[in-house]
PDB file of N, CA and C in Angstrom:
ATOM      1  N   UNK A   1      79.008 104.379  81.025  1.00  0.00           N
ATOM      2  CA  UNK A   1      79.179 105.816  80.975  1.00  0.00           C
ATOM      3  C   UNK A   1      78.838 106.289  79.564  1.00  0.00           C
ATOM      4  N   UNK A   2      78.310 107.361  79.415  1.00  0.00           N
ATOM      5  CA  UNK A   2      77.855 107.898  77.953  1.00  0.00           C
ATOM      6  C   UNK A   2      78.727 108.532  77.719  1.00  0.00           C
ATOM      7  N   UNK A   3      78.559 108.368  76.187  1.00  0.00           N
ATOM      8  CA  UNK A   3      80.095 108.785  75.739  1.00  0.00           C
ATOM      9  C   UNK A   3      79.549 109.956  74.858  1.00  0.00           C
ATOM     10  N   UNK A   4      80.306 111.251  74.944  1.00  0.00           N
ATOM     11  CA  UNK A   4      80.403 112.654  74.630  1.00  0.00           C
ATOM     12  C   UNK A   4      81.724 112.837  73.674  1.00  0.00           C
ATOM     13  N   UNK A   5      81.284 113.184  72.352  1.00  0.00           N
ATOM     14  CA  UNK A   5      82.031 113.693  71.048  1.00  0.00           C
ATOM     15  C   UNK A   5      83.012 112.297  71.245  1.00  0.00           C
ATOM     16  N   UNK A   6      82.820 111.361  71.014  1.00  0.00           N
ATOM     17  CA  UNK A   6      83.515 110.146  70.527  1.00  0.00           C
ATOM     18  C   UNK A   6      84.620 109.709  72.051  1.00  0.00           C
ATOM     19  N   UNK A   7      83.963 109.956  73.162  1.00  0.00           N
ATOM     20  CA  UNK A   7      84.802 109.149  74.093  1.00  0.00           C
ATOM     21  C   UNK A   7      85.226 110.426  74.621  1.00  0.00           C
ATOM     22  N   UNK A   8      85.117 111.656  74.218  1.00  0.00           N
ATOM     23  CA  UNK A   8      86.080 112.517  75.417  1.00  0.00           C
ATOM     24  C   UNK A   8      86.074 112.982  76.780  1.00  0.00           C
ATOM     25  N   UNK A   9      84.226 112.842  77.450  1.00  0.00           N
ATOM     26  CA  UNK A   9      84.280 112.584  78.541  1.00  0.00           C
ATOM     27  C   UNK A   9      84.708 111.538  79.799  1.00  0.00           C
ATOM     28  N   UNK A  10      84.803 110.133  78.931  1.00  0.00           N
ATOM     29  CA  UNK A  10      85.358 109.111  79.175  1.00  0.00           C
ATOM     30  C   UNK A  10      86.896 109.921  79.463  1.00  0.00           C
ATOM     31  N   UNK A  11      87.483 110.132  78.478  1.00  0.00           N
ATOM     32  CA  UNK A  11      89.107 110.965  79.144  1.00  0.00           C
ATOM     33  C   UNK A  11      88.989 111.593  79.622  1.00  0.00           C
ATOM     34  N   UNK A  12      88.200 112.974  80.141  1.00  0.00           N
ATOM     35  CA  UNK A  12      88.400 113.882  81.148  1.00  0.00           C
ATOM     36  C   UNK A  12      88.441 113.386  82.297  1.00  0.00           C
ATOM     37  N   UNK A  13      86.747 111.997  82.338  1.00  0.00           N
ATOM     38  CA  UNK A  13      86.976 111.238  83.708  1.00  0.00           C
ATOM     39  C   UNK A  13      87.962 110.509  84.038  1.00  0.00           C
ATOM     40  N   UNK A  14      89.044 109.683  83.079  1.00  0.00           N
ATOM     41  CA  UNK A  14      90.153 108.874  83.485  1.00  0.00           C
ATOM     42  C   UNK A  14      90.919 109.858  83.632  1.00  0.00           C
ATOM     43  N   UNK A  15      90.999 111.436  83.004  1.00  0.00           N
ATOM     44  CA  UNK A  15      92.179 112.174  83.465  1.00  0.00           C
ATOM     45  C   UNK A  15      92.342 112.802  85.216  1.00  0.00           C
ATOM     46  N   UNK A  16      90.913 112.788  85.323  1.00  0.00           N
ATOM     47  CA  UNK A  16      90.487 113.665  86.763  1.00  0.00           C
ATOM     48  C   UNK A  16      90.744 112.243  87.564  1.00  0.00           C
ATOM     49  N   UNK A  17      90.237 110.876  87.888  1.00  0.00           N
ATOM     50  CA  UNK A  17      90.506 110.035  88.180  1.00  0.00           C
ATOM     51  C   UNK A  17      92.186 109.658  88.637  1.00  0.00           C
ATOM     52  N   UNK A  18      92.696 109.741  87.676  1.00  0.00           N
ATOM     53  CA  UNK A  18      94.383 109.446  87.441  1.00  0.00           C
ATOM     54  C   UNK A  18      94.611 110.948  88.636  1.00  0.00           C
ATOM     55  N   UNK A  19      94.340 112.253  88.255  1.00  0.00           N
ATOM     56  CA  UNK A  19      94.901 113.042  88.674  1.00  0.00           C
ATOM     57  C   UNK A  19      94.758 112.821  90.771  1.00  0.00           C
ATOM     58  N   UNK A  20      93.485 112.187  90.848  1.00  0.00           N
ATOM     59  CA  UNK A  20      93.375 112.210  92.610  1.00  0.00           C
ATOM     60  C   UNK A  20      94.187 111.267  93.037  1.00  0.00           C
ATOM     61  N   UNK A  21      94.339 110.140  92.040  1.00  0.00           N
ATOM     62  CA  UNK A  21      95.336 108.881  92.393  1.00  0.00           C
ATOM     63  C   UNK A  21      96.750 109.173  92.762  1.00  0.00           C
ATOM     64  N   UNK A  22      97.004 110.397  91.747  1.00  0.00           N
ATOM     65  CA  UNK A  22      98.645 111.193  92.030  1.00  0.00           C
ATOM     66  C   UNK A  22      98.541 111.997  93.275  1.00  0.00           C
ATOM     67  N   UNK A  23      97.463 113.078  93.818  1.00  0.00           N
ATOM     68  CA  UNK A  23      97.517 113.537  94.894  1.00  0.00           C
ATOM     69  C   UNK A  23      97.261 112.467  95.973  1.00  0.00           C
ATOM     70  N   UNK A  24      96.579 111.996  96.251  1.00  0.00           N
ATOM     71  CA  UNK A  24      96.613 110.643  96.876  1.00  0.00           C
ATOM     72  C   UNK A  24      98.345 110.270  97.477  1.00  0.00           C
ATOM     73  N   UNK A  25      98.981 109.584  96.137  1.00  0.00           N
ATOM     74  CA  UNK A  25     100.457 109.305  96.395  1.00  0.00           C
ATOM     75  C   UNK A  25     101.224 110.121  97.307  1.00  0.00           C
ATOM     76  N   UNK A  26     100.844 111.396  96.675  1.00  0.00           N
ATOM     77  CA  UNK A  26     101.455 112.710  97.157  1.00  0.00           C
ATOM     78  C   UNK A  26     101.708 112.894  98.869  1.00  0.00           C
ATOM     79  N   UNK A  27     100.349 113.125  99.087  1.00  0.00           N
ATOM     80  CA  UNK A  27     100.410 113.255 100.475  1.00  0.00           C
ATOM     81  C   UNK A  27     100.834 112.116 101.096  1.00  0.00           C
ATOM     82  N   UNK A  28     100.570 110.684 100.980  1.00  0.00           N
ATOM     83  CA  UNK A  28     100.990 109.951 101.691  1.00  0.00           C
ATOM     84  C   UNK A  28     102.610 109.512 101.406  1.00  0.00           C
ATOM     85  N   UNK A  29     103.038 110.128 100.579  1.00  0.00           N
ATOM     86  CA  UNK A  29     104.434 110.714 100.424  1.00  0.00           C
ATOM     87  C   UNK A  29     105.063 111.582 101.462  1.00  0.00           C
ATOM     88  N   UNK A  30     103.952 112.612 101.615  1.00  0.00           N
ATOM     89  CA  UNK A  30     104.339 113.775 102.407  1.00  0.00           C
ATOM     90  C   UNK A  30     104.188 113.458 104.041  1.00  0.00           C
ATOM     91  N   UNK A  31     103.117 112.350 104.133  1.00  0.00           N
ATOM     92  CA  UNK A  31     102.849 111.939 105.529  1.00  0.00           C
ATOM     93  C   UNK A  31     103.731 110.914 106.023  1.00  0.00           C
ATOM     94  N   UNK A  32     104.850 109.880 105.270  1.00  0.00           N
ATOM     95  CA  UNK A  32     105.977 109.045 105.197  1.00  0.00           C
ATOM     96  C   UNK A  32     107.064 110.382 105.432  1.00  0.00           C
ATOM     97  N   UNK A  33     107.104 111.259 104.782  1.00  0.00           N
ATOM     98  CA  UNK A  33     108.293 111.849 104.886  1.00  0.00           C
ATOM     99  C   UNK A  33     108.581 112.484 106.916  1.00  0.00           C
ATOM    100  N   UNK A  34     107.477 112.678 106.885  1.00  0.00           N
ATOM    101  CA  UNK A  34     106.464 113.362 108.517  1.00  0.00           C
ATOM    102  C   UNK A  34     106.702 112.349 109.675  1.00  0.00           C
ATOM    103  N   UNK A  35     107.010 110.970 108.978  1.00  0.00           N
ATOM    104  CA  UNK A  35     107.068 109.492 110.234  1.00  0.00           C
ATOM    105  C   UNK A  35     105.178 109.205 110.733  1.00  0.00           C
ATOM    106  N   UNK A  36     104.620 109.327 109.740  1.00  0.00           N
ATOM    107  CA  UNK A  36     103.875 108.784 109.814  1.00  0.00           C
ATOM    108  C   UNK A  36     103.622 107.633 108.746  1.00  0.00           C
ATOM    109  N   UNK A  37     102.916 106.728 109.464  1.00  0.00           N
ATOM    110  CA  UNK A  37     102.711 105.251 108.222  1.00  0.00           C
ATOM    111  C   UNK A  37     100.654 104.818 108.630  1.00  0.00           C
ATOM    112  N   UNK A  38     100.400 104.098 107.514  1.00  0.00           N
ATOM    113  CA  UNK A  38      98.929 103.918 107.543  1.00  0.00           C
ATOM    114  C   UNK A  38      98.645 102.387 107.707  1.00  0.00           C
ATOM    115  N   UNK A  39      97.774 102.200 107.953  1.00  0.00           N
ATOM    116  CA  UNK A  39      97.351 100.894 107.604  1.00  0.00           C
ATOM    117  C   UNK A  39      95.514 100.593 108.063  1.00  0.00           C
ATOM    118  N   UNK A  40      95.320 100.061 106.613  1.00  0.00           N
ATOM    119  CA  UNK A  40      94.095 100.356 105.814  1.00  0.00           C
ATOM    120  C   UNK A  40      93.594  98.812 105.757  1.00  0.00           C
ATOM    121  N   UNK A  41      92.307  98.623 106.159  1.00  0.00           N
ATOM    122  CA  UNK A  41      91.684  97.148 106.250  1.00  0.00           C
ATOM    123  C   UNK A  41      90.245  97.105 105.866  1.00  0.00           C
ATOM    124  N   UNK A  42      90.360  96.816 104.753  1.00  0.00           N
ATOM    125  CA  UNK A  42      88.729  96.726 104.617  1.00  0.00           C
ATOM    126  C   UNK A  42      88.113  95.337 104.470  1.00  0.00           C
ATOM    127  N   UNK A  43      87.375  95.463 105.663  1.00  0.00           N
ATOM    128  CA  UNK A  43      86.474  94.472 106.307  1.00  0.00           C
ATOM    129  C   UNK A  43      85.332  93.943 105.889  1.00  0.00           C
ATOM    130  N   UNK A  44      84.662  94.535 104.544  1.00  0.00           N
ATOM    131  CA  UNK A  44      83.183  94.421 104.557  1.00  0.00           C
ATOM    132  C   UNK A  44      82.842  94.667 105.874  1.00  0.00           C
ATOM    133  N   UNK A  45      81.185  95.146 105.327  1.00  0.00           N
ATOM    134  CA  UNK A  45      80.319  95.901 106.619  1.00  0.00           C
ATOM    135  C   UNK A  45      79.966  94.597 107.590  1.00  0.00           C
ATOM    136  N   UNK A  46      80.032  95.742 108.622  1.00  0.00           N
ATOM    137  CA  UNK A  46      80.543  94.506 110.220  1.00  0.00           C
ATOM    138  C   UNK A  46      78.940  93.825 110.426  1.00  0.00           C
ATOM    139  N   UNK A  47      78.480  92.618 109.964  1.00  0.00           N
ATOM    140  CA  UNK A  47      77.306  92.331 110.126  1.00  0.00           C
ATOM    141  C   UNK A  47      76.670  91.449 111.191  1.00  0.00           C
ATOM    142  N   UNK A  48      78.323  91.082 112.453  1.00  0.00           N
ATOM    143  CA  UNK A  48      77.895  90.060 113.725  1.00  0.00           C
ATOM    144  C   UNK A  48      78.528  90.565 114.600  1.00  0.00           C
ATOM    145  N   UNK A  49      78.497  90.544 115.976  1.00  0.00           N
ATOM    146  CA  UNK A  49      79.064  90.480 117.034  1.00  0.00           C
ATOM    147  C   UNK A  49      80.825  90.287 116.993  1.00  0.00           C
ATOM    148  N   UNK A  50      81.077  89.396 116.009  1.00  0.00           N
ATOM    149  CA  UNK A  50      82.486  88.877 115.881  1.00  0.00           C
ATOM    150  C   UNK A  50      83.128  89.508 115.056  1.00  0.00           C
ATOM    151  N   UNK A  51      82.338  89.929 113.853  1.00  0.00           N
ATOM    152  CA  UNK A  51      83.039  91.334 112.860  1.00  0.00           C
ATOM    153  C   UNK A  51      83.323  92.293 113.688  1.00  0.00           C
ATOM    154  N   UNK A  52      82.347  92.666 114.163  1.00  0.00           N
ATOM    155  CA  UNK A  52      82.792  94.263 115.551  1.00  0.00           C
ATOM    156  C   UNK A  52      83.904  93.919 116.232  1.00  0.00           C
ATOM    157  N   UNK A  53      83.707  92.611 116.535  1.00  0.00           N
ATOM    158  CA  UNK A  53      85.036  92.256 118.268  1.00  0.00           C
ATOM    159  C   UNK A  53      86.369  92.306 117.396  1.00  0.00           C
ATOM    160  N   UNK A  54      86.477  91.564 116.357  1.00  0.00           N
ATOM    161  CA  UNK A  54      87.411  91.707 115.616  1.00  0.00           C
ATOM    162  C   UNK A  54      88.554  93.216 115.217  1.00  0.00           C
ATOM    163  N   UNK A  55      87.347  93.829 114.757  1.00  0.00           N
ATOM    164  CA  UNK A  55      87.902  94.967 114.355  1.00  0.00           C
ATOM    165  C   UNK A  55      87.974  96.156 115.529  1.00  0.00           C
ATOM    166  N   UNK A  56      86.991  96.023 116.675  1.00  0.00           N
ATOM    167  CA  UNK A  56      87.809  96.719 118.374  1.00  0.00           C
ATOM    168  C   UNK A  56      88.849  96.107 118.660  1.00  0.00           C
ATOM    169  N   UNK A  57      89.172  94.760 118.600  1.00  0.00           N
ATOM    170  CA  UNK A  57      90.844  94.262 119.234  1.00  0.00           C
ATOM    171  C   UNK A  57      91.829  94.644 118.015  1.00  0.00           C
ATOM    172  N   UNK A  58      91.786  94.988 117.021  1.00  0.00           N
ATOM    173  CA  UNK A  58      92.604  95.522 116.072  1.00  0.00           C
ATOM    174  C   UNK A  58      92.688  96.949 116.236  1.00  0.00           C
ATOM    175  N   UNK A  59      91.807  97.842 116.198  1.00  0.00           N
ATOM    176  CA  UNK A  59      91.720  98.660 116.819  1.00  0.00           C
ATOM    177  C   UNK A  59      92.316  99.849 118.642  1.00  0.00           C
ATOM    178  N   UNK A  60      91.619  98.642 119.333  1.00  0.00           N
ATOM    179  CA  UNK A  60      92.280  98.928 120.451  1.00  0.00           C
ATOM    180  C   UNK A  60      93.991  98.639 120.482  1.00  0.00           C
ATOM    181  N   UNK A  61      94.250  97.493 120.247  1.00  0.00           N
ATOM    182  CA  UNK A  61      95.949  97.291 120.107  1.00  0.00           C
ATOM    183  C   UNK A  61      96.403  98.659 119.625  1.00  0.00           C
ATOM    184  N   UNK A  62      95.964  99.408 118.358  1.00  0.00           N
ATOM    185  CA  UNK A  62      96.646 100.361 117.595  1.00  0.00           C
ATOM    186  C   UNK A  62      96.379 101.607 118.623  1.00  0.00           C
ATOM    187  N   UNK A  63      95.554 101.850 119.703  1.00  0.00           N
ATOM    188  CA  UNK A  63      95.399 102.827 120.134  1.00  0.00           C
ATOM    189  C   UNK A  63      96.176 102.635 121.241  1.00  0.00           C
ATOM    190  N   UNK A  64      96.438 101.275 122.284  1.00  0.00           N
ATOM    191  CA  UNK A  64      97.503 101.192 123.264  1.00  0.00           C
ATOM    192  C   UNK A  64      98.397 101.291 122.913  1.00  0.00           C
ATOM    193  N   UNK A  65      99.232 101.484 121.490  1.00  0.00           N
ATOM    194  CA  UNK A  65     100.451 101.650 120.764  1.00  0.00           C
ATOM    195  C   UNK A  65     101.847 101.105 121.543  1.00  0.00           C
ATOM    196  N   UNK A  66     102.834 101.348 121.368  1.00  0.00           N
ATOM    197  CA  UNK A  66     103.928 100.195 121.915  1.00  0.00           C
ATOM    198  C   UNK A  66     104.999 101.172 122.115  1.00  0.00           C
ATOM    199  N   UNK A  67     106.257 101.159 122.364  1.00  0.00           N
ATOM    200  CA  UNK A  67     107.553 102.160 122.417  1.00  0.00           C
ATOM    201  C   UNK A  67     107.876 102.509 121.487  1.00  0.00           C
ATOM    202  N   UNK A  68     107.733 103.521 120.916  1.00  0.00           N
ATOM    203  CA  UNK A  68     108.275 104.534 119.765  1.00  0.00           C
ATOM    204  C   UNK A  68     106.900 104.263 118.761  1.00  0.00           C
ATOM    205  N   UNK A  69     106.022 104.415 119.156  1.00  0.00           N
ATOM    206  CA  UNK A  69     104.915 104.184 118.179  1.00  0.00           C
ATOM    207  C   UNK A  69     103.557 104.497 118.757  1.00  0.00           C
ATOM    208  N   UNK A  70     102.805 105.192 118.427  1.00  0.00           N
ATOM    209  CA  UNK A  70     100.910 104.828 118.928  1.00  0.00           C
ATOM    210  C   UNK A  70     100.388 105.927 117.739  1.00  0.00           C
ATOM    211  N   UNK A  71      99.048 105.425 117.688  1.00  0.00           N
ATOM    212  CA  UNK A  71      97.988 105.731 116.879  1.00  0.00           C
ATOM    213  C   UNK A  71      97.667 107.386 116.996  1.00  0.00           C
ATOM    214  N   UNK A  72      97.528 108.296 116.095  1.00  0.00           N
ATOM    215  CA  UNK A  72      97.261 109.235 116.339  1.00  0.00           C
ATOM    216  C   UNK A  72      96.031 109.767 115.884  1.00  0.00           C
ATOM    217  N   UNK A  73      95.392 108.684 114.569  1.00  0.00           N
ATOM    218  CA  UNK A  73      93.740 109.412 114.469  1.00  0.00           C
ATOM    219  C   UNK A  73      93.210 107.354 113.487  1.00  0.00           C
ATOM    220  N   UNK A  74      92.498 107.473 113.387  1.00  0.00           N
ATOM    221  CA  UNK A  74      91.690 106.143 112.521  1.00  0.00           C
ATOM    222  C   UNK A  74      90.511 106.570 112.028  1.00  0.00           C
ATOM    223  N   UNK A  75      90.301 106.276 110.756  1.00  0.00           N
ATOM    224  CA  UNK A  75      88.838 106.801 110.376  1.00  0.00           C
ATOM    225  C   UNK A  75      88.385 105.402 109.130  1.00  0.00           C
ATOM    226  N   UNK A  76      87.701 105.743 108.734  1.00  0.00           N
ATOM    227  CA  UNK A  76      86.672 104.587 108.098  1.00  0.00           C
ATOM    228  C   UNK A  76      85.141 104.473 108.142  1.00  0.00           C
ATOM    229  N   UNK A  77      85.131 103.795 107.273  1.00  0.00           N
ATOM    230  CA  UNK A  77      83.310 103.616 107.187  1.00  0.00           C
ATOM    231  C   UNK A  77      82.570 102.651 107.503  1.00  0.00           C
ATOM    232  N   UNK A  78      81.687 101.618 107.214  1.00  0.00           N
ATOM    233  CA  UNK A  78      81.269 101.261 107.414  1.00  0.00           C
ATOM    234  C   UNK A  78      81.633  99.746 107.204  1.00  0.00           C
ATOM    235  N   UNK A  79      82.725  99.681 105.866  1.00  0.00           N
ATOM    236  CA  UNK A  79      83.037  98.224 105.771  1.00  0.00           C
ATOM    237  C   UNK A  79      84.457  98.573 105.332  1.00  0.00           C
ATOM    238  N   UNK A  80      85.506  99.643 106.032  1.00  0.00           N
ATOM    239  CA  UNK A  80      87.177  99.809 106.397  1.00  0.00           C
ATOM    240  C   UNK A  80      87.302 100.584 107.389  1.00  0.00           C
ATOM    241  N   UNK A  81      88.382 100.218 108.301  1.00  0.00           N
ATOM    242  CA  UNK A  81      89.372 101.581 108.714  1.00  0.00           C
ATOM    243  C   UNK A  81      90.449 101.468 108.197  1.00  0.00           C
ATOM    244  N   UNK A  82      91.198 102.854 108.533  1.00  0.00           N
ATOM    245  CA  UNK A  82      92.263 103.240 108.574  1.00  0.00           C
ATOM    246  C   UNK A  82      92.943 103.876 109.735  1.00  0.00           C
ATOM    247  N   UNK A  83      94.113 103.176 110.172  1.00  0.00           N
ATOM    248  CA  UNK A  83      95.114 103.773 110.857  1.00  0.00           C
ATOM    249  C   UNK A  83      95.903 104.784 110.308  1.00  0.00           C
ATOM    250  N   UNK A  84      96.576 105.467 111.609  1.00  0.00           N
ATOM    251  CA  UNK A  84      97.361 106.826 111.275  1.00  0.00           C
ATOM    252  C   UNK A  84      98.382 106.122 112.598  1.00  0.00           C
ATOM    253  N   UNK A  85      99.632 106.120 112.230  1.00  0.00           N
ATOM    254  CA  UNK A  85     100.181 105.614 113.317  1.00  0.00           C
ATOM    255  C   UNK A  85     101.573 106.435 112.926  1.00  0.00           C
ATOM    256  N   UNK A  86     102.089 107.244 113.998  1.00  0.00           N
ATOM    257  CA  UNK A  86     103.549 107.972 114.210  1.00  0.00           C
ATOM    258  C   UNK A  86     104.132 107.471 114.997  1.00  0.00           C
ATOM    259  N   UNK A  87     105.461 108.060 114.888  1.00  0.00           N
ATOM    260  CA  UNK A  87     106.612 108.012 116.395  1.00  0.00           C
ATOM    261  C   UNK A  87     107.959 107.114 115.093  1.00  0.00           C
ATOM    262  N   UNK A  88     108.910 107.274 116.362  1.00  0.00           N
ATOM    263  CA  UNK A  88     110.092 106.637 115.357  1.00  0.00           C
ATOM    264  C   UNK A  88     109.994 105.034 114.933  1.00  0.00           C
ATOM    265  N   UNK A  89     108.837 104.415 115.371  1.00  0.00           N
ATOM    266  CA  UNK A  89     108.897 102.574 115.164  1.00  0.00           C
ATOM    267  C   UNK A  89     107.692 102.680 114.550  1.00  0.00           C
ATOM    268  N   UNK A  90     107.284 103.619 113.564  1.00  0.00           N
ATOM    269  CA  UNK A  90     105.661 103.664 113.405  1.00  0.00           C
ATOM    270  C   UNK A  90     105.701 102.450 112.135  1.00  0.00           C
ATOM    271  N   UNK A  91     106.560 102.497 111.051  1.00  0.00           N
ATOM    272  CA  UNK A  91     106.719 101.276 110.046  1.00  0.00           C
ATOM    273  C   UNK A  91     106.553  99.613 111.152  1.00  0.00           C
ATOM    274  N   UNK A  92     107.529  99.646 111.958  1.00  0.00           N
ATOM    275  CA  UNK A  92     107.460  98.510 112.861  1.00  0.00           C
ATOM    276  C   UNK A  92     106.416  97.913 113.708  1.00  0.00           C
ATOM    277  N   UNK A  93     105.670  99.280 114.078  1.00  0.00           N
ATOM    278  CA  UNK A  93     104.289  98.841 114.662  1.00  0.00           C
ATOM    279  C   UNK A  93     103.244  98.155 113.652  1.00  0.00           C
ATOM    280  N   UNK A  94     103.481  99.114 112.254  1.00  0.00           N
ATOM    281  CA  UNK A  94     102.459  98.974 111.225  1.00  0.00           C
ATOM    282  C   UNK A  94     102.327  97.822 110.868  1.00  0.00           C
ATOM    283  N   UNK A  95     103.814  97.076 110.807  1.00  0.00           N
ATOM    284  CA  UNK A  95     103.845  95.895 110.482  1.00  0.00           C
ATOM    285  C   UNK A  95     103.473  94.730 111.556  1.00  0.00           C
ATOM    286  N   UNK A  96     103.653  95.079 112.926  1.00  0.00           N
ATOM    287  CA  UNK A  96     102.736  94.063 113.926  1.00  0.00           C
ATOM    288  C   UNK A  96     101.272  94.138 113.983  1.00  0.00           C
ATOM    289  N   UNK A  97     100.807  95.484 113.611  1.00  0.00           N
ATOM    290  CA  UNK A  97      99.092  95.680 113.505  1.00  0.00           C
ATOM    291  C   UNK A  97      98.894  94.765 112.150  1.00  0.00           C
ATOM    292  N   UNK A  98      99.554  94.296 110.886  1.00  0.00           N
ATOM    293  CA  UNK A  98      99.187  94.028 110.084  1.00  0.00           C
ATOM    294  C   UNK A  98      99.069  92.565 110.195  1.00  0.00           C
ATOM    295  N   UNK A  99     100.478  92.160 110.609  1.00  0.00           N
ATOM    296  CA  UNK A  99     100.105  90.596 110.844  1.00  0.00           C
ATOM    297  C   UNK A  99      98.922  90.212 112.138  1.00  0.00           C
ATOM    298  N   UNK A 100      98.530  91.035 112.899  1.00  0.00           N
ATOM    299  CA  UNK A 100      97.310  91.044 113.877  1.00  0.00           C
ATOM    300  C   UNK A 100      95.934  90.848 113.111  1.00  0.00           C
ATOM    301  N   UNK A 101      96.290  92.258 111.935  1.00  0.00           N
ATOM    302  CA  UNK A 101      94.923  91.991 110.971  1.00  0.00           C
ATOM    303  C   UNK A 101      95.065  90.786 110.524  1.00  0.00           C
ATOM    304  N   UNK A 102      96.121  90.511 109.799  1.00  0.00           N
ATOM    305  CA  UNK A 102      96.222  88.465 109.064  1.00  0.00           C
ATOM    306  C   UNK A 102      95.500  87.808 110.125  1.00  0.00           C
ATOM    307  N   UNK A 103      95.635  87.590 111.780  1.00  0.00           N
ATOM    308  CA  UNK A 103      95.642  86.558 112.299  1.00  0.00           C
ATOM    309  C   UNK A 103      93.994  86.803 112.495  1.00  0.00           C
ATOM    310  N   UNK A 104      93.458  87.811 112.395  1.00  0.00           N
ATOM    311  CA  UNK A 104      92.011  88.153 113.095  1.00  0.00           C
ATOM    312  C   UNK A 104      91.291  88.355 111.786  1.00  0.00           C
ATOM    313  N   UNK A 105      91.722  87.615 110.772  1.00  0.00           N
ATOM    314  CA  UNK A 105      91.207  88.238 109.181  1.00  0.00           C
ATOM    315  C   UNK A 105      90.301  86.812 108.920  1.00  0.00           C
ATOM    316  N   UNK A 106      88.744  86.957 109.065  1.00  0.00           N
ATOM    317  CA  UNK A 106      88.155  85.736 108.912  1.00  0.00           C
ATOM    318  C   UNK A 106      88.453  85.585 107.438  1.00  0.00           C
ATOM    319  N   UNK A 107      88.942  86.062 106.906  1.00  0.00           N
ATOM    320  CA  UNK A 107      89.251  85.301 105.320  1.00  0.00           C
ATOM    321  C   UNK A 107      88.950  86.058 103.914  1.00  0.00           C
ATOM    322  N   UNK A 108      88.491  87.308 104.052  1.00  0.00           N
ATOM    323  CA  UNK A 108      88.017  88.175 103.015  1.00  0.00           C
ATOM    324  C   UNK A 108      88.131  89.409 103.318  1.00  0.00           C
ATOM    325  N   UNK A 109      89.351  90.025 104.301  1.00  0.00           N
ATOM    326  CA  UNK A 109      89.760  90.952 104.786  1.00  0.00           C
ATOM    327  C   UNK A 109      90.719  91.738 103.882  1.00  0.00           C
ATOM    328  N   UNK A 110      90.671  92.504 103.094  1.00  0.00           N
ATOM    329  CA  UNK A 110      92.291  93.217 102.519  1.00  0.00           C
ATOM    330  C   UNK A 110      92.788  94.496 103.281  1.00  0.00           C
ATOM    331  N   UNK A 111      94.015  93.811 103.172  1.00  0.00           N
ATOM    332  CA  UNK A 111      95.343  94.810 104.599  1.00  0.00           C
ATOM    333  C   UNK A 111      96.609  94.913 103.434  1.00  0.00           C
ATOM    334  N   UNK A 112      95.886  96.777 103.929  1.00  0.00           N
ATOM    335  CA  UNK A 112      97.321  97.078 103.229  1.00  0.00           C
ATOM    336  C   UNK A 112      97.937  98.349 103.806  1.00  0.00           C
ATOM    337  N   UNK A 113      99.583  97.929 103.713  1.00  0.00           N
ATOM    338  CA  UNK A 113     100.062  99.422 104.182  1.00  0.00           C
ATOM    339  C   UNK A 113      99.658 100.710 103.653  1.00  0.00           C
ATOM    340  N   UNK A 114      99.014 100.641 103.297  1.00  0.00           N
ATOM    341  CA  UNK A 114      98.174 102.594 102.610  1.00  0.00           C
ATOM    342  C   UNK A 114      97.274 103.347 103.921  1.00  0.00           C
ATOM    343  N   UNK A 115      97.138 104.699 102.737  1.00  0.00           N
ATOM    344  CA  UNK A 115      95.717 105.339 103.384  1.00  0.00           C
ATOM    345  C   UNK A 115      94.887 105.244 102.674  1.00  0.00           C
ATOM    346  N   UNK A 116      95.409 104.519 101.698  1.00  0.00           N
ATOM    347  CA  UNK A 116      94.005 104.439 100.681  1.00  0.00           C
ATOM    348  C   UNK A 116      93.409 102.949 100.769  1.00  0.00           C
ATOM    349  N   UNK A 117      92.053 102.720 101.511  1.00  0.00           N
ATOM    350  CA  UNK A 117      91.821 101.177 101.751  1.00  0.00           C
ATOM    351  C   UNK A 117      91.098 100.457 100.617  1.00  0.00           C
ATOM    352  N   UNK A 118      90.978 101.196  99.254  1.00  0.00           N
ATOM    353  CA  UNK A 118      90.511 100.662  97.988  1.00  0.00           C
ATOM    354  C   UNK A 118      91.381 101.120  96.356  1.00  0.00           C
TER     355      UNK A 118
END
């Protein structure tokens, strides 16, 4: 990064940076407070048959959802999703979708309870 009057664009960008990281928190503060919980997997981009199948049976599970729990939106790109999962067991589900991701995680998968999958 080029640096402007001795580094101060460098701080505006770590200040603006820092500042989305706090709204970030925020809402998913505000979306915990709501009974909603996330869970965020980034996959690298799906490049076989078995990356895809993988991430539809992770997927589909979160959309058949369970008693006091189902999926209400998922979004992602090309190498994560993210779950949106409500209801009163939505922490409890989050945590069976996660150990699902462990078991279906060929080995370079990161799963984490967030909405933020980086």
């Amino acid at each position: 990064m080029r640096e402007l009057d001795g580094g101060r664009l460098s701080n505006v960008v770590e200040a603006y940076l820092e500042q989305l990281r706090q709204a970030e928190l925020v809402a998913e503060a505000e979306d915990a407070a709501h009974g909603k919980r996330h869970l965020s997997v980034v996959t690298g981009d799906l490049e076989t048959s078995d990356d895809v199948a993988r991430v539809e049976q992770l997927t589909a599970t979160a959309w058949a959802g369970r008693d006091g729990a189902h999926m209400t939106a998922s979004r992602g790109g090309s190498d994560y999703v993210t779950l949106v999962i409500e209801g009163p067991c939505a922490a409890q589900f989050v945590d069976e979708l996660a150990a699902l991701a462990e078991e279906l995680n060929p080995g370079f998968w990161r799963i984490s309870r967030s909405s933020s999958p980086f």
